[in-house]
C-alpha atoms as a PDB file:
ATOM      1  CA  UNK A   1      30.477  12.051  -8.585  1.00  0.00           C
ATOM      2  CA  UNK A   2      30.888   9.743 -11.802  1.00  0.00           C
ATOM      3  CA  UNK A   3      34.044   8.061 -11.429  1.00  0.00           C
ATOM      4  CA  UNK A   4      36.590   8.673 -14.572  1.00  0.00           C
ATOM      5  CA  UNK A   5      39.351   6.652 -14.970  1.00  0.00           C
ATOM      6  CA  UNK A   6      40.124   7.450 -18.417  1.00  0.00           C
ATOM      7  CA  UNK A   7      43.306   5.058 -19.104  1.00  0.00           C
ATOM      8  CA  UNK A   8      43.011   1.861 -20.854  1.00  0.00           C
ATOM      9  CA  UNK A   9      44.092  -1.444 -19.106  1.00  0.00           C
ATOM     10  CA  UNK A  10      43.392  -5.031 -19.021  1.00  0.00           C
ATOM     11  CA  UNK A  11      40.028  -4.960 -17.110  1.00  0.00           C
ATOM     12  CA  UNK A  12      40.191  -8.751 -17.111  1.00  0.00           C
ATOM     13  CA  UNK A  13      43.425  -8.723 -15.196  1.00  0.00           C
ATOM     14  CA  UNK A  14      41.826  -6.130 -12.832  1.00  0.00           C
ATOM     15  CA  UNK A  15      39.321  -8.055 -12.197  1.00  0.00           C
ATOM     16  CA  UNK A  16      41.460 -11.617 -10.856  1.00  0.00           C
ATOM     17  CA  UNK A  17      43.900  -9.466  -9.261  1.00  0.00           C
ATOM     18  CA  UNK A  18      40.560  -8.116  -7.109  1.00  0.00           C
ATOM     19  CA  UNK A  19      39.239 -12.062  -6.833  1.00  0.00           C
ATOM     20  CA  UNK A  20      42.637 -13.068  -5.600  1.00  0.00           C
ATOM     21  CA  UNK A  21      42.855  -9.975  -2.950  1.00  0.00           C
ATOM     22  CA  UNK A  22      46.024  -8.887  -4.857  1.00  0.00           C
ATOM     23  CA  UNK A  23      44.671  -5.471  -4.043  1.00  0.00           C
ATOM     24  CA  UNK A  24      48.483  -3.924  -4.131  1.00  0.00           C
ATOM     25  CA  UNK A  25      49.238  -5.636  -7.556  1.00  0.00           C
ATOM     26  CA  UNK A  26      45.703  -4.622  -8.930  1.00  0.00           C
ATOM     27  CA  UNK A  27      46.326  -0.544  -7.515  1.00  0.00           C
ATOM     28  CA  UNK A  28      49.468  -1.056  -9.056  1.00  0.00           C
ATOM     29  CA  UNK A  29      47.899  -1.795 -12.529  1.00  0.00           C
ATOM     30  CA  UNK A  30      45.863   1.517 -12.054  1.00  0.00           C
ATOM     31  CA  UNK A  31      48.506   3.426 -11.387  1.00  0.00           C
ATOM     32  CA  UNK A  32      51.109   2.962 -14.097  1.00  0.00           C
ATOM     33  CA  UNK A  33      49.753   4.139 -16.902  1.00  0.00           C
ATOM     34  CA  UNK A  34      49.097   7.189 -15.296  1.00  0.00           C
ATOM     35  CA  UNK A  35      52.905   7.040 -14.268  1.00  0.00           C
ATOM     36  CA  UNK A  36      53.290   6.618 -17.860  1.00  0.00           C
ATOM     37  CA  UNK A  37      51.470  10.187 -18.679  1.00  0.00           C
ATOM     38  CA  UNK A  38      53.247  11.829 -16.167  1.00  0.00           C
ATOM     39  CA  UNK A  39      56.401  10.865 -17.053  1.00  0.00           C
ATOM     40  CA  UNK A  40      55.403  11.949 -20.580  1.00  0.00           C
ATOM     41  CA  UNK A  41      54.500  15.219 -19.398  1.00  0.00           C
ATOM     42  CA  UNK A  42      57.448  15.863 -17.657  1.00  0.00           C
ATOM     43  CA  UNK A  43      56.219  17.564 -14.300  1.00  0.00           C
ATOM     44  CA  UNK A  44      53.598  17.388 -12.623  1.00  0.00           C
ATOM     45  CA  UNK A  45      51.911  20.879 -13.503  1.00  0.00           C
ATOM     46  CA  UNK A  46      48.860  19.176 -15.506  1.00  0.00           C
ATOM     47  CA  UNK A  47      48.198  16.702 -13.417  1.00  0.00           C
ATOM     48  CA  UNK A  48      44.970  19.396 -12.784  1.00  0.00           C
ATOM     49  CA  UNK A  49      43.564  18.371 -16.400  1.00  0.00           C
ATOM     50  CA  UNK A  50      43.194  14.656 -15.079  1.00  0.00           C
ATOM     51  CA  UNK A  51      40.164  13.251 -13.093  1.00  0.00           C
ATOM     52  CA  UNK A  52      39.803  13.184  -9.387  1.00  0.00           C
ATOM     53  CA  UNK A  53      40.502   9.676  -8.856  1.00  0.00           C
ATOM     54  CA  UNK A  54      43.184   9.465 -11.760  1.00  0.00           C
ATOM     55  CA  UNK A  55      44.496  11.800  -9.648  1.00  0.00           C
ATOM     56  CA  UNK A  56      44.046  10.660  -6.351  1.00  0.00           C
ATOM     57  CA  UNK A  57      45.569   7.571  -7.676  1.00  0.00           C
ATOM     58  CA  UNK A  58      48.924   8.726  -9.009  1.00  0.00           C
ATOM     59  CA  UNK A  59      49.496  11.204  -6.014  1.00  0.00           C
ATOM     60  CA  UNK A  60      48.773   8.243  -3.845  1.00  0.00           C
ATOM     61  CA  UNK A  61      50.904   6.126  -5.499  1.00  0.00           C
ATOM     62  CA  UNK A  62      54.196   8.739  -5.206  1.00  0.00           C
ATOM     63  CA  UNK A  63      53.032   9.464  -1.244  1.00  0.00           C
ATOM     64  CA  UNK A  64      52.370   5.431  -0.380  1.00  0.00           C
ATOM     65  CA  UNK A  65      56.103   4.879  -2.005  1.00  0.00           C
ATOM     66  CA  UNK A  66      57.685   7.410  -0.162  1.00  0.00           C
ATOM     67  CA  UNK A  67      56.089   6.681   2.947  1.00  0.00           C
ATOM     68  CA  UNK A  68      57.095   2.801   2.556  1.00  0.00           C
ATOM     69  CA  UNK A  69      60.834   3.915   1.739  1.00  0.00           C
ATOM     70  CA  UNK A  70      61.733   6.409   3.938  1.00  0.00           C
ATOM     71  CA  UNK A  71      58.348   8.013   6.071  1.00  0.00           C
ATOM     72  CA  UNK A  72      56.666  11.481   5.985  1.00  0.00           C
ATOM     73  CA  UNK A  73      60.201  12.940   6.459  1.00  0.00           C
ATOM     74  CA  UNK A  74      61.553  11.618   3.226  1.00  0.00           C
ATOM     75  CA  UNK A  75      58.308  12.237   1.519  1.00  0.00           C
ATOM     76  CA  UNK A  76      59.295  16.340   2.791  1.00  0.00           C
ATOM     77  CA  UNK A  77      62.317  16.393   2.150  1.00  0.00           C
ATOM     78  CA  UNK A  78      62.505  15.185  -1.672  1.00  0.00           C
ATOM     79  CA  UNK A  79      59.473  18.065  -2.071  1.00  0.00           C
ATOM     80  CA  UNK A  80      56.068  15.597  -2.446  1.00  0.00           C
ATOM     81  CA  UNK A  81      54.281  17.571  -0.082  1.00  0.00           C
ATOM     82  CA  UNK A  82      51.946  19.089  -2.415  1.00  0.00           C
ATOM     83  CA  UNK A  83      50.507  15.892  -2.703  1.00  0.00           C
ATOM     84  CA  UNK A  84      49.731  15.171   0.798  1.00  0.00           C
ATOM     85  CA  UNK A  85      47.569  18.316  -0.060  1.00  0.00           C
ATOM     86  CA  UNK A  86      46.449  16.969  -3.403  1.00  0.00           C
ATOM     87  CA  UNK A  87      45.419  13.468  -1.951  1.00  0.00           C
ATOM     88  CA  UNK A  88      43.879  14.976   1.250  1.00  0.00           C
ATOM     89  CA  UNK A  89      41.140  17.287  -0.981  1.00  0.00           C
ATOM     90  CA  UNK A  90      40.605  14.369  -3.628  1.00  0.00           C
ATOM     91  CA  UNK A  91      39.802  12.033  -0.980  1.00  0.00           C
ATOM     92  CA  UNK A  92      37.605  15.064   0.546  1.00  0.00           C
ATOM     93  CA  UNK A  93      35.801  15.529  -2.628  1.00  0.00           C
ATOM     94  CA  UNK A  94      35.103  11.674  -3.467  1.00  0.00           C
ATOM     95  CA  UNK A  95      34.188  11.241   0.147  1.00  0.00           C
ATOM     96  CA  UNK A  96      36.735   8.762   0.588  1.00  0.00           C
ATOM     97  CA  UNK A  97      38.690   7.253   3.334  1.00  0.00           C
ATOM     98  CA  UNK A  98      38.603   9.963   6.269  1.00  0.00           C
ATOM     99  CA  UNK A  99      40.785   7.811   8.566  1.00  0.00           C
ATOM    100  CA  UNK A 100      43.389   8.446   5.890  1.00  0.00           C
ATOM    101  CA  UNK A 101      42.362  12.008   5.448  1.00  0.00           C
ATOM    102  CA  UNK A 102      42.870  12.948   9.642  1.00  0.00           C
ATOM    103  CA  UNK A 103      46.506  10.683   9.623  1.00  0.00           C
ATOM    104  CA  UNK A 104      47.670  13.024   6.256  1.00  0.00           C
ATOM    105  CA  UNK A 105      46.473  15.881   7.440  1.00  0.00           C
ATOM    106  CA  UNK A 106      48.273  15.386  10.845  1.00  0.00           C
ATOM    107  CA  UNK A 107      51.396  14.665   9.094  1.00  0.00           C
ATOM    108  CA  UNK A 108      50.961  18.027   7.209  1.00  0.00           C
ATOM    109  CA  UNK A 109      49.920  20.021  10.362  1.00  0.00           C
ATOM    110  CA  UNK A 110      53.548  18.764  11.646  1.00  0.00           C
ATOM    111  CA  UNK A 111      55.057  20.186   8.367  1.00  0.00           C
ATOM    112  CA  UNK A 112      53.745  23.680   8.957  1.00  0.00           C
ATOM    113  CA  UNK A 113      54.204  23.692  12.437  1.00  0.00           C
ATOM    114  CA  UNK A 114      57.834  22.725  11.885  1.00  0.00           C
ATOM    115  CA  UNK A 115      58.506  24.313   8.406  1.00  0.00           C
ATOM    116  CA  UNK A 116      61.374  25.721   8.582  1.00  0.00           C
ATOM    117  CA  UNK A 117      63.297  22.721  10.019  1.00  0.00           C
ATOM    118  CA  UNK A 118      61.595  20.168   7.885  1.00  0.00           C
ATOM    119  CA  UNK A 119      61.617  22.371   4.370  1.00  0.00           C
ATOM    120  CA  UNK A 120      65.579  23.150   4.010  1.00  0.00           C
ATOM    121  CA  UNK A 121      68.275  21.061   2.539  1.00  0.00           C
ATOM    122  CA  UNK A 122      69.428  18.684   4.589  1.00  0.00           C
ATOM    123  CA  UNK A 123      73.547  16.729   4.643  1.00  0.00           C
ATOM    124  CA  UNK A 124      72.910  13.010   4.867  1.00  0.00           C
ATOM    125  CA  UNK A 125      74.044  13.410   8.588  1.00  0.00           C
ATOM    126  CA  UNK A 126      71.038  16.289   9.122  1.00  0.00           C
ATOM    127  CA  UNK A 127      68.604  14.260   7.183  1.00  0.00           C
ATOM    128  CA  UNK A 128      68.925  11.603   9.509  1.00  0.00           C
ATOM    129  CA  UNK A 129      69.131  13.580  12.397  1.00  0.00           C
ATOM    130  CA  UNK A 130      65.200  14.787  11.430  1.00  0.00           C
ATOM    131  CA  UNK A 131      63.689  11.128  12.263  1.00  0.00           C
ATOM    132  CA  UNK A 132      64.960  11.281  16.230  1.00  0.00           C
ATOM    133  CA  UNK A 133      64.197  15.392  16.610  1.00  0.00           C
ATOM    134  CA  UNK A 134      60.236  14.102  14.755  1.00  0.00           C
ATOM    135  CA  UNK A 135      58.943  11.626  16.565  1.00  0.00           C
ATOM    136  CA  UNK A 136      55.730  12.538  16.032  1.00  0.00           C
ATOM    137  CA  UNK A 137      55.803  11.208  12.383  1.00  0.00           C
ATOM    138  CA  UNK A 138      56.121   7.597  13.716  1.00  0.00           C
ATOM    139  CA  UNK A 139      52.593   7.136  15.151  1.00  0.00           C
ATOM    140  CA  UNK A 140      51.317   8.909  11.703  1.00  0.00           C
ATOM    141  CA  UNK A 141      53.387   6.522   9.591  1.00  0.00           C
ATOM    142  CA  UNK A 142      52.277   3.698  11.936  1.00  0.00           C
ATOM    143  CA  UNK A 143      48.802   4.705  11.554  1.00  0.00           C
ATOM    144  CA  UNK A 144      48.990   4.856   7.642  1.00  0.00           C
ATOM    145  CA  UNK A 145      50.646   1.280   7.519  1.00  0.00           C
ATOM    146  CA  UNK A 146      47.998   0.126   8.926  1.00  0.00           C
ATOM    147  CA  UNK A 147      44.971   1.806   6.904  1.00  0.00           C
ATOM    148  CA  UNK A 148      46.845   2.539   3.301  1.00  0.00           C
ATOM    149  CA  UNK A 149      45.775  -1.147   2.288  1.00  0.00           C
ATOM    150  CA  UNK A 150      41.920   0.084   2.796  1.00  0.00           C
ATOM    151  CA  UNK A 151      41.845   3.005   0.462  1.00  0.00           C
ATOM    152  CA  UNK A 152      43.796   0.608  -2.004  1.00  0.00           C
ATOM    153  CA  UNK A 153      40.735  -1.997  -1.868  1.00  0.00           C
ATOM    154  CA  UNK A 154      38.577   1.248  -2.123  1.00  0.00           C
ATOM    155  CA  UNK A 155      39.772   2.496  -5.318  1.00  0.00           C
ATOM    156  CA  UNK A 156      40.127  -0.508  -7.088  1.00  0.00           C
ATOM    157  CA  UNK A 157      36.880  -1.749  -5.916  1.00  0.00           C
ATOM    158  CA  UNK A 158      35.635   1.747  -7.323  1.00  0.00           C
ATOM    159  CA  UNK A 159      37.369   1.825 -10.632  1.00  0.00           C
ATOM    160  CA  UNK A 160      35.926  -1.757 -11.311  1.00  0.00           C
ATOM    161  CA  UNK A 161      32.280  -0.739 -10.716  1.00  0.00           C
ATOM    162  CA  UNK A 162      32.524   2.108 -13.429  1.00  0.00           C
END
């Protein structure tokens, strides 16, 4: 598949950021003007009309972020998990990282197993209360940690051989 990336940015800057194994910085530079658009667009209903890895990158982006912040339950529970979906088939159909395909698509086996706790509104208190009653999600958010920095060098690498 022919890789689109169809937003301008400084290629040159791209390029260091990839010779100086600023991978996160360089992914980074990928993703914000596609934060840009979507913010623009106001939801993220076209995000369809975009490429595969424009969006694989953006959905990414919003999933590595709330990961990092708060885990797979905060990613649930502020309603991004239509883009565990969305990153699990683009990284299907660019036959991309499946170590990071099997850790989302345990997370999202959890989800549906447990929908009805982990879909409703949650107090503060209750929202809490979800990390000790979901253990499960640590070793999934462990196991991300550790390979999210892989599919970053991936893309980048990817986007710069266009």
């Amino acid at each position: 598949m022919t890789i689109q990336y169809n937003e301008s940015l400084d290629s040159e800057e791209l390029k260091q950021l990839a010779a100086s194994e600023k991978w996160e910085e360089a992914f980074d530079l990928l993703a914000q003007p596609l934060h840009i658009w979507l913010n623009q667009q106001g939801s993220f209903e076209k995000l369809a009309q975009r490429s595969p890895y424009e969006q694989l990158i953006l959905s990414f982006d919003y999933v590595q972020g709330q990961i990092g912040q708060g885990g797979f339950i905060q990613l649930i529970q502020n309603g991004y998990t239509t883009l565990l979906v969305l990153v699990i088939e683009n990284l299907q159909l660019l036959h991309l990282a499946p170590e990071m395909v099997k850790v989302l698509d345990d997370a999202l086996k959890v989800y549906v197993l447990n929908y009805e706790a982990l879909s409703r509104e949650t107090s503060v208190e209750e929202f809490g209360k979800l990390y000790s009653e979901f253990k499960e999600f640590e070793a999934l958010e462990a196991q991300f940690n550790n390979i999210h920095i892989t599919l970053i060098i991936e893309l980048v690498q990817k986007i710069l051989s266009k």
